[in-house]
Protein backbone atom coordinates (compact mmCIF):
# COMPACT_ATOMS: atom_id res chain seq x y z
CA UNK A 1 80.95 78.56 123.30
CA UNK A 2 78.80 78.02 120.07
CA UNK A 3 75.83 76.60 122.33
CA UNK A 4 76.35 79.94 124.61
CA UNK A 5 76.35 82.33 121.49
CA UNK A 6 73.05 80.82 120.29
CA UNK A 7 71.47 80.57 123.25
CA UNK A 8 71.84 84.29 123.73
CA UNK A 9 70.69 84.92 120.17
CA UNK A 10 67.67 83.08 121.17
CA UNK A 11 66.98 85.09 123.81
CA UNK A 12 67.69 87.94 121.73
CA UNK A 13 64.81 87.20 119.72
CA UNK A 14 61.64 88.49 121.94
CA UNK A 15 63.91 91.57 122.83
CA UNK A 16 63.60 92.82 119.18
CA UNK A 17 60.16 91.61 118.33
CA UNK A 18 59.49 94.09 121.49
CA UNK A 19 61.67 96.83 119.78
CA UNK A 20 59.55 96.25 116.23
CA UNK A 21 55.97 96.88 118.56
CA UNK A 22 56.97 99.80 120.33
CA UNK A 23 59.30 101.72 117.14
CA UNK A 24 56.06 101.38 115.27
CA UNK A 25 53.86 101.94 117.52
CA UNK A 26 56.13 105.35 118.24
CA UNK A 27 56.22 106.26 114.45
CA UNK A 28 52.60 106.33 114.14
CA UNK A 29 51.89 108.76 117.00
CA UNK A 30 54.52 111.32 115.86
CA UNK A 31 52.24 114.09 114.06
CA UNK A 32 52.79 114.71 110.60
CA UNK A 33 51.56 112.46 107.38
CA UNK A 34 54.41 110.99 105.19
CA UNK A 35 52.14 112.09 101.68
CA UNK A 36 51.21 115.17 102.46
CA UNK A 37 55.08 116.09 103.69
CA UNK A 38 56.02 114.59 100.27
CA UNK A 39 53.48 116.55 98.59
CA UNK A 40 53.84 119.79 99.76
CA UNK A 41 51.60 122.14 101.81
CA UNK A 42 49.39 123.11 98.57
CA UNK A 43 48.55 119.37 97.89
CA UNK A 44 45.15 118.68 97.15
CA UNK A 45 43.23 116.27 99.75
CA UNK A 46 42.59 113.85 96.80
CA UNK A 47 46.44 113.56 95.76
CA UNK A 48 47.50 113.38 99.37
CA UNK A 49 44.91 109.77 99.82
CA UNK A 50 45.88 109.20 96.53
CA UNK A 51 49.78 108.55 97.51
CA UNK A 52 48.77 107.22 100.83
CA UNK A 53 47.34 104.24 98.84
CA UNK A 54 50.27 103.93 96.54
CA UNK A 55 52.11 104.13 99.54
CA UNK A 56 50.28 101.88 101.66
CA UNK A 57 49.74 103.83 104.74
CA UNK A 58 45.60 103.72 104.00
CA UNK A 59 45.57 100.05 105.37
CA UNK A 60 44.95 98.87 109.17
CA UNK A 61 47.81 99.59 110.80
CA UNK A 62 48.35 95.80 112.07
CA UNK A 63 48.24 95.01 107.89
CA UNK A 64 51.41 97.52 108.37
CA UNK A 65 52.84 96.21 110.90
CA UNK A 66 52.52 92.35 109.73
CA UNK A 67 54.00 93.45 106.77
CA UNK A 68 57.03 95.57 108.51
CA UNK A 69 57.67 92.22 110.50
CA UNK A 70 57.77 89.86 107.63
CA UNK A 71 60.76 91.71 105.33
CA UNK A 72 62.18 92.83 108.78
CA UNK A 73 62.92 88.70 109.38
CA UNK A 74 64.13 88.50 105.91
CA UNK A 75 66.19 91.84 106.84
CA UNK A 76 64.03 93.87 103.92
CA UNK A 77 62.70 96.85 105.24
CA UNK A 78 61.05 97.94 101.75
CA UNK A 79 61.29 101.30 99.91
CA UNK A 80 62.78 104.38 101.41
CA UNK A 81 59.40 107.50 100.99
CA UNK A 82 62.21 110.10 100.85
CA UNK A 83 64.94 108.58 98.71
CA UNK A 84 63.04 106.41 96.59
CA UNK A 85 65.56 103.31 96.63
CA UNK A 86 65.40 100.27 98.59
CA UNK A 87 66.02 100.64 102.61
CA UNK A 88 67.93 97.93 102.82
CA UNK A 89 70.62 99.47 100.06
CA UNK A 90 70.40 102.91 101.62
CA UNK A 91 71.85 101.82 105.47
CA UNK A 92 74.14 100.01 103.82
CA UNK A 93 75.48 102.58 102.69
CA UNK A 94 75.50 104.53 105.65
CA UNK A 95 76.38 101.87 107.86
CA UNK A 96 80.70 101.98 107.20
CA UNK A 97 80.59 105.80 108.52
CA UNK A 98 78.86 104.90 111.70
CA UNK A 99 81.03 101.77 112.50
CA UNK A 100 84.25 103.07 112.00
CA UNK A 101 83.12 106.38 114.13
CA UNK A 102 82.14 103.93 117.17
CA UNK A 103 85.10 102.10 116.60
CA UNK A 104 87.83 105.42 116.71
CA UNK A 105 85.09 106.68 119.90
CA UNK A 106 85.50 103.86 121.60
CA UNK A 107 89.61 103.42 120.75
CA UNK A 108 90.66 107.12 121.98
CA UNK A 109 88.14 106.85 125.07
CA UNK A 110 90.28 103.37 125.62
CA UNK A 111 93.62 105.36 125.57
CA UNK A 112 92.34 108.00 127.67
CA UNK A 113 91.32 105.90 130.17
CA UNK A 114 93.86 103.15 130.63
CA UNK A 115 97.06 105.89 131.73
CA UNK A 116 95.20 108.33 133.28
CA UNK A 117 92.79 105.44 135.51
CA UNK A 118 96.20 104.14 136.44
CA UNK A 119 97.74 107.53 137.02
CA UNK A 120 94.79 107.82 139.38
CA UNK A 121 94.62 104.85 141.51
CA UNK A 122 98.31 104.91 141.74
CA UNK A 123 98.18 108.84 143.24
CA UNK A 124 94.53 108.52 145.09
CA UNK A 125 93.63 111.42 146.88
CA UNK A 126 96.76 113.68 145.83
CA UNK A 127 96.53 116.36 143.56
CA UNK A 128 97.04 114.58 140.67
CA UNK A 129 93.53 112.06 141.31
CA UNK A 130 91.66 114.83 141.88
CA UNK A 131 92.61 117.06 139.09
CA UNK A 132 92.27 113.79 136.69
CA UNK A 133 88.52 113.33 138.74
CA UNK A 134 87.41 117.23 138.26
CA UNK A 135 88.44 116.87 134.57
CA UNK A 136 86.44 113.56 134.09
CA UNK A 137 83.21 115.26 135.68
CA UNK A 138 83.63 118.24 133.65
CA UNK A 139 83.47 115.95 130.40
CA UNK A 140 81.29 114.01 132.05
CA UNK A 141 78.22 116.79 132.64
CA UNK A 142 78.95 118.58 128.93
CA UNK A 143 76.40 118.12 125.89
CA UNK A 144 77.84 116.02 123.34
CA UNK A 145 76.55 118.53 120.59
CA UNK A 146 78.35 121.48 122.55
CA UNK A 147 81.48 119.97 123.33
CA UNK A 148 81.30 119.11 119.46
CA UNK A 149 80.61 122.58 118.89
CA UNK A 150 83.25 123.16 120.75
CA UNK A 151 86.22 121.45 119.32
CA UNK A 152 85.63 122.18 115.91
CA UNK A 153 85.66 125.88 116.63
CA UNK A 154 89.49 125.17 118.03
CA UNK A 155 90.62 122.91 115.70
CA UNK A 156 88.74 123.00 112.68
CA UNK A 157 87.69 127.18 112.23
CA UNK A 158 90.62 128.67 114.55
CA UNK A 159 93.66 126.50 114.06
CA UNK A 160 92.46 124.81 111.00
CA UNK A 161 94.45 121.23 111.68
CA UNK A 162 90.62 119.49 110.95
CA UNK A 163 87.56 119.43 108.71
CA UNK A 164 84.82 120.18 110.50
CA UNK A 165 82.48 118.64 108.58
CA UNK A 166 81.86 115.81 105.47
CA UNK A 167 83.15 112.55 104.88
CA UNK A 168 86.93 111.99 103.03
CA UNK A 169 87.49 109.92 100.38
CA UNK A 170 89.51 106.97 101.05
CA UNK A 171 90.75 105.40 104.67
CA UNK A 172 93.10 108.11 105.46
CA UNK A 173 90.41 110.72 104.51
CA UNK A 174 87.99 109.43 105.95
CA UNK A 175 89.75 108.92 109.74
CA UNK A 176 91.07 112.58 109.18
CA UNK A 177 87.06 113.49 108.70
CA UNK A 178 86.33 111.61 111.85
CA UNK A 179 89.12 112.91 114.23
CA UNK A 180 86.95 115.61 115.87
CA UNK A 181 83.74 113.49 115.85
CA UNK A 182 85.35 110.57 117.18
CA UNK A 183 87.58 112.94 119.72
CA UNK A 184 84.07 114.32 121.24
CA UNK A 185 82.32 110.96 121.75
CA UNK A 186 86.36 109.25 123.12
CA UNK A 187 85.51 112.26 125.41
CA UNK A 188 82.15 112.07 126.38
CA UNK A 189 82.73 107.98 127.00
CA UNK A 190 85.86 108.55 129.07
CA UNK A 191 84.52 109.31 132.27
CA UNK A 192 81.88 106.38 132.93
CA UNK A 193 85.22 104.04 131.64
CA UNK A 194 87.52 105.87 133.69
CA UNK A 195 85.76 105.84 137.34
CA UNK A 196 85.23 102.61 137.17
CA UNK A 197 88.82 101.08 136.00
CA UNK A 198 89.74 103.92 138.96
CA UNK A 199 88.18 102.34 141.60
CA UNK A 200 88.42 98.96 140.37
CA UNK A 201 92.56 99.58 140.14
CA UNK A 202 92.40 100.76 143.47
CA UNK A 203 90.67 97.65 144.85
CA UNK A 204 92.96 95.42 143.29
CA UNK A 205 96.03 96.93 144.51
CA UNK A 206 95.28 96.21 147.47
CA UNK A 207 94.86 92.45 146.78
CA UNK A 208 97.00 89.93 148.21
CA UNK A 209 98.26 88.71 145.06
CA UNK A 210 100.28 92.10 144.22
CA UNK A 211 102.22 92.25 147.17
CA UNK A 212 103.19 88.63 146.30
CA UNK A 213 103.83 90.10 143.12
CA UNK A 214 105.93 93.33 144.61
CA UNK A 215 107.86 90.26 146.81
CA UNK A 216 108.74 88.69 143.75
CA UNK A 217 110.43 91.54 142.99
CA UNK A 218 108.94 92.64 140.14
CA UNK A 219 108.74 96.19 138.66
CA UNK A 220 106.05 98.23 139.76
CA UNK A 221 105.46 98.47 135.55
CA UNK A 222 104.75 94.85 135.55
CA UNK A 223 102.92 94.82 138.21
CA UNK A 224 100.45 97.22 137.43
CA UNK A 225 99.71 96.47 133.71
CA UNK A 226 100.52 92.68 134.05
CA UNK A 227 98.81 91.53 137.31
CA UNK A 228 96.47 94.40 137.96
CA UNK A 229 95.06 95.60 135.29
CA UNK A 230 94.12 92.35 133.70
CA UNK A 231 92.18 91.29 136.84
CA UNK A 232 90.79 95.08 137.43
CA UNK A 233 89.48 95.20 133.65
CA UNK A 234 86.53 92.78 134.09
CA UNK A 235 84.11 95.66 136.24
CA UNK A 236 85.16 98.19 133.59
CA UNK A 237 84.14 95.31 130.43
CA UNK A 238 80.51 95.81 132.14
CA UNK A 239 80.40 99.52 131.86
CA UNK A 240 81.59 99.53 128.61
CA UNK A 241 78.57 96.64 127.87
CA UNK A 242 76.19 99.35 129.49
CA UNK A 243 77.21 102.04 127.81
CA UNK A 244 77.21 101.17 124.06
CA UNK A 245 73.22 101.83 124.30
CA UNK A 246 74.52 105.50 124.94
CA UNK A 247 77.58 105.16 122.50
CA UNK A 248 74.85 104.68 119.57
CA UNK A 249 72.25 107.82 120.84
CA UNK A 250 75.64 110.33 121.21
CA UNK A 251 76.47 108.86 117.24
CA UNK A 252 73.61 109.76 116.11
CA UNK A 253 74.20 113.46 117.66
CA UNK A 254 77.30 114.01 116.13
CA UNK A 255 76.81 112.76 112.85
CA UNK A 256 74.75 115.32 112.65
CA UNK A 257 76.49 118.03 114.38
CA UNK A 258 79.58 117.79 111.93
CA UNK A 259 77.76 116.30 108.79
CA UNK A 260 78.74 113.08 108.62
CA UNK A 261 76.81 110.77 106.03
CA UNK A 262 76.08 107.68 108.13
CA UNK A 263 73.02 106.21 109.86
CA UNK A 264 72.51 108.79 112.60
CA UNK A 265 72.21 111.88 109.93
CA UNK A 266 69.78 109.21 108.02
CA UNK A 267 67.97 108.37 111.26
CA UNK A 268 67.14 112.38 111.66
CA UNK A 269 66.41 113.10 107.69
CA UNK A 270 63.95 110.13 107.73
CA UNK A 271 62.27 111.79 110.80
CA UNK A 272 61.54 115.29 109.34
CA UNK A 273 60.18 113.49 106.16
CA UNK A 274 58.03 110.67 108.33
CA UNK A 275 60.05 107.85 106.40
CA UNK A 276 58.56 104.84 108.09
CA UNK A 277 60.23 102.61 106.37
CA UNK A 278 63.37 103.58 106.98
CA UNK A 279 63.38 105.25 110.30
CA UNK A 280 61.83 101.03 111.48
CA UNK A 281 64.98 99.64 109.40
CA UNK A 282 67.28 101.62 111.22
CA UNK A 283 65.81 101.28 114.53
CA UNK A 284 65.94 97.13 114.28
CA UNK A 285 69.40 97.79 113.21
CA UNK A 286 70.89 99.89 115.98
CA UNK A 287 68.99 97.89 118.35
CA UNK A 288 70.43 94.73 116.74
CA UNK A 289 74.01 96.43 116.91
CA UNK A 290 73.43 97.03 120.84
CA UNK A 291 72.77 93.10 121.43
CA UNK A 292 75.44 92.12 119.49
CA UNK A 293 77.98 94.42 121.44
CA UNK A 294 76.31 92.81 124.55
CA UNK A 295 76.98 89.63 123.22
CA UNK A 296 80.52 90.62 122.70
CA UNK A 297 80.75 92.36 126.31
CA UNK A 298 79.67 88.52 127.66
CA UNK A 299 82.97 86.83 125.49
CA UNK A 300 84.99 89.34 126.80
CA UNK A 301 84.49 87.91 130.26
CA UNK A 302 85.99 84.37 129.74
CA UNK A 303 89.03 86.00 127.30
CA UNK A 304 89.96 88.58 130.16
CA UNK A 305 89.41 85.91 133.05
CA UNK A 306 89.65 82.37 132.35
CA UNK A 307 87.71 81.79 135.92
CA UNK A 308 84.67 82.60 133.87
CA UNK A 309 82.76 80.38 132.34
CA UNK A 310 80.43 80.89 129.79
């Protein structure tokens, strides 16, 4: 297992370094100088090259790079332009918001899916598949920002049971906070998770091993969350692998949709004011979240199916 987990960190390795090339690379060509933003419109040219040497950006832009790749290994990203305190402080900061956000996401599009996949497979092709289907490819084709838009017009401004907005103090606050955010990415998820655990039920029930199962007399309960849904999980493990890329971009949407202080809304404030610094911090971040939930998506193979071997 250990020899597994590092070889895939290895390998992990070149991926990034790829991710550090092409973010900067990216940065650079979006228009827009970082001093003269700072500065103001009325700046002088003299004080804008002035602060672009305090600031660094006059050098070669492989001297910047070199010297974004260096703290990046040591996981020091430098000093935020726009917030004037050290990057690596400021995501931390950020960084509970957005991981407990993914986390509830990712739990109510779990609950969604599990009942109403089953419900599904169980009733294919009746009317209660295909309303559960036409619902999942309604979700499916919305915006995230509208259908966030959305809810917290209906439950936050016309029923008022949420905030639509902010950050609570406290665990309790702060789930209450992230009820409709986490509600419109469980939503937006559901679909991908549910198709496949759909079809994937449906294949499995037709296995040889759950009529044995049915012979043996056991309940069609047991059955179906004992036998099949263990063995039907491991397509649905990959999807949720694949998707996590997409979990991360829709985060980043709705933080910002219903103000929510974490590294999404920090991503887009460091993009009006050209933060380099930051904006490359948080991009070697997410993408090191994404290969670590990949990582995690390969475990989950051998702990769902002990036929796999790692």
């Amino acid at each position: 297992m250990l020899k597994y987990v590092g070889l895939r960190l290895l390998q992990a390795i070149p991926v990034l370094f790829g991710i550090t090339i092409a973010s900067f690379i990216l940065i650079h060509l979006v228009p827009g100088n970082p001093a003269r933003i700072q500065l103001g419109p009325r700046a002088t040219a003299v004080a804008v090259r002035q602060l672009d040497r305090r600031l660094g950006l006059d050098r070669p832009l492989l001297s910047q790079y070199i010297t974004f790749l260096t703290g990046a290994v040591h996981l020091s990203f430098g000093e935020s332009l726009a917030f004037h305190q050290p990057v690596g402080g400021l995501i931390r900061s950020k960084v509970g918001a957005t991981t407990l956000l993914m986390l509830y996401s990712f739990l109510i599009s779990l609950l969604l899916t599990i009942p109403f996949a089953l419900l599904a497979a169980v009733k294919r092709e009746r009317a209660a598949d295909h309303a559960i289907r036409i619902v999942g490819m309604t979700l499916f084709v919305m915006p995230v920002f509208w259908l966030g838009l959305l809810l917290a017009l209906v439950f936050g401004l016309e029923l008022g049971l949420l905030p639509t907005g902010g950050y609570g103090s406290g665990f309790g606050g702060a789930l209450r906070s992230l009820t409709l955010p986490a509600v419109t990415l469980g939503l937006v998820m559901a679909p991908l998770f549910l198709r496949s655990l759909r079809a994937s039920v449906i294949q499995t029930l037709d296995a040889g091993f759950i009529e044995a199962a049915r012979a043996r007399g056991f309940s069609e309960h047991r059955v179906l969350f004992r036998h099949c849904l263990r063995n039907a999980s491991i397509s649905t493990v990959t999807v949720i692998g694949l998707t996590m890329g997409a979990l991360v971009s829709g985060t980043v949407v709705v933080e910002n949709v219903f103000a929510i202080p974490g590294l999404g809304t920090l991503l887009v404030s460091s993009v009006s004011a050209r933060d380099f610094p930051t904006i490359q911090g948080l991009v070697v971040v997410l993408a090191l979240a994404v290969v670590l939930i990949n990582l995690l998506t390969d475990l989950a193979y051998a702990a769902i199916d002990p036929r796999v071997r790692l």
